[in-house]
C-alpha atoms as a PDB file:
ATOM      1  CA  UNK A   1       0.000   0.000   0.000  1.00  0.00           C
ATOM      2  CA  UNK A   2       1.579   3.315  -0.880  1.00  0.00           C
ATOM      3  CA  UNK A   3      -1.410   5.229   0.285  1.00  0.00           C
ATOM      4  CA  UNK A   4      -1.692   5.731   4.210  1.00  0.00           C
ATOM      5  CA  UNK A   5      -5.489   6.362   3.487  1.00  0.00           C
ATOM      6  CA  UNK A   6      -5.504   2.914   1.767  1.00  0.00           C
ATOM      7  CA  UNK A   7      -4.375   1.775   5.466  1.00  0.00           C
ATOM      8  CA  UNK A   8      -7.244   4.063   7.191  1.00  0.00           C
ATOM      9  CA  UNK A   9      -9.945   2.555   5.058  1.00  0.00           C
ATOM     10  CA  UNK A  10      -8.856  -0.840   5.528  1.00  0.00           C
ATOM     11  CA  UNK A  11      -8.411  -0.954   9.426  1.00  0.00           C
ATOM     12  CA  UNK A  12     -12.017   0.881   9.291  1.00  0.00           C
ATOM     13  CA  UNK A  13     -13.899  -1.914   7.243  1.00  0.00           C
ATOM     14  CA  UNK A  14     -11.819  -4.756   9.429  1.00  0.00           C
ATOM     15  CA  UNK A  15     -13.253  -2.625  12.837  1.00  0.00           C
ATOM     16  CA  UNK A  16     -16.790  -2.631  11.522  1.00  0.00           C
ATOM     17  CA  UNK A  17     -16.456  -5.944  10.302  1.00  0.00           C
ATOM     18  CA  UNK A  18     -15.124  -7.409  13.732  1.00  0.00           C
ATOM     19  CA  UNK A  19     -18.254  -5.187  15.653  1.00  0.00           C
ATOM     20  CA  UNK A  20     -20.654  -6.897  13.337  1.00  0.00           C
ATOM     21  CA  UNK A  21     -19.878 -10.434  14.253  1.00  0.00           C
ATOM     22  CA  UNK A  22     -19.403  -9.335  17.678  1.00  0.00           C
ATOM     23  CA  UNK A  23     -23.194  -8.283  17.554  1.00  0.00           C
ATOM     24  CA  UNK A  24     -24.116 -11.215  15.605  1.00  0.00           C
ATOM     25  CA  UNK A  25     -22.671 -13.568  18.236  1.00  0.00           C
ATOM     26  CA  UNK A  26     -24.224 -11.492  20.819  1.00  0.00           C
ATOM     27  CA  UNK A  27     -27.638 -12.664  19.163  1.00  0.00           C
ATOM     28  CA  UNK A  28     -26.987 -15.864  19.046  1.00  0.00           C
ATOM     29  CA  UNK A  29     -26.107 -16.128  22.705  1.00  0.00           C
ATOM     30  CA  UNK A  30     -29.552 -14.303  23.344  1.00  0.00           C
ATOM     31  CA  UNK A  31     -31.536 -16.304  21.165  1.00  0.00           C
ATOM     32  CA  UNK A  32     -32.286 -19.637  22.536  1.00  0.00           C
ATOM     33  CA  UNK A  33     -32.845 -21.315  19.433  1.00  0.00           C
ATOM     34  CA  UNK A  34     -30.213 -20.726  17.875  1.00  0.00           C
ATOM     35  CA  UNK A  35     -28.326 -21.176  21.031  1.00  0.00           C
ATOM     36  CA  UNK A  36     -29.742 -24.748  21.679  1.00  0.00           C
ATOM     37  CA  UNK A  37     -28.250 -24.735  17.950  1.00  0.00           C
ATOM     38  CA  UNK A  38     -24.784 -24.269  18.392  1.00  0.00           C
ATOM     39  CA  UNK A  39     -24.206 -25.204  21.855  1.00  0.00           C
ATOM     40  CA  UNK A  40     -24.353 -28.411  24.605  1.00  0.00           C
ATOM     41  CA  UNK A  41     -25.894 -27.634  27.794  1.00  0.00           C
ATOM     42  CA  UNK A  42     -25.893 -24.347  29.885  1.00  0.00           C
ATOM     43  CA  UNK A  43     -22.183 -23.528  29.792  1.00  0.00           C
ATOM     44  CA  UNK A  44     -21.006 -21.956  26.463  1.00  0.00           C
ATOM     45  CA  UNK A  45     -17.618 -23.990  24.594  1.00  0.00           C
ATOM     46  CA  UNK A  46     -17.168 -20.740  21.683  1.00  0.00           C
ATOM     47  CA  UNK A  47     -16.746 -17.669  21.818  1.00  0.00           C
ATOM     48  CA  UNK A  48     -18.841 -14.706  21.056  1.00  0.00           C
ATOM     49  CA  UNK A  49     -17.040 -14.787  17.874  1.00  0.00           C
ATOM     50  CA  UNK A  50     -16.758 -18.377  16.674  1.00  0.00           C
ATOM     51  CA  UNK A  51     -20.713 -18.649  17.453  1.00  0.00           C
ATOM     52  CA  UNK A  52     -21.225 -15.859  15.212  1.00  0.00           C
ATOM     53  CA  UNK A  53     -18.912 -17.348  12.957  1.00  0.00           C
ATOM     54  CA  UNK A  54     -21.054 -20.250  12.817  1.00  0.00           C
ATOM     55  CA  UNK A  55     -23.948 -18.722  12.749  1.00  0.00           C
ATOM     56  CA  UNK A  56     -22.971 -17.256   9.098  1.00  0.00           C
ATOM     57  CA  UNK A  57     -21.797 -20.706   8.266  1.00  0.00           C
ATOM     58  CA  UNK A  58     -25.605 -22.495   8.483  1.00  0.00           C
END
């Protein structure tokens, strides 16, 4: 990248990006279907992120 503001744009996108499966595993935690889904039992194995992750792959 020559351009710092090719940097800036990029780190933006990868922020939002990161925030919005942050928020999408935050649903999924919060939604008990889709909880009952992805996990065993009452105690969570992923994280936020892999069970939004997941989420996106079904």
């Amino acid at each position: 990248m020559r351009l710092p503001d090719h940097a800036d744009r990029l780190v933006l996108i990868l922020a939002v990006a990161y925030a919005w499966v942050l928020t999408l595993g935050t649903i999924v935690i919060r939604t008990r279907a889709l909880r009952r889904h992805l996990t065993r039992g009452r105690r969570r194995t992923y994280s936020v992120f892999r069970l939004a992750c997941a989420i996106c792959l079904i």
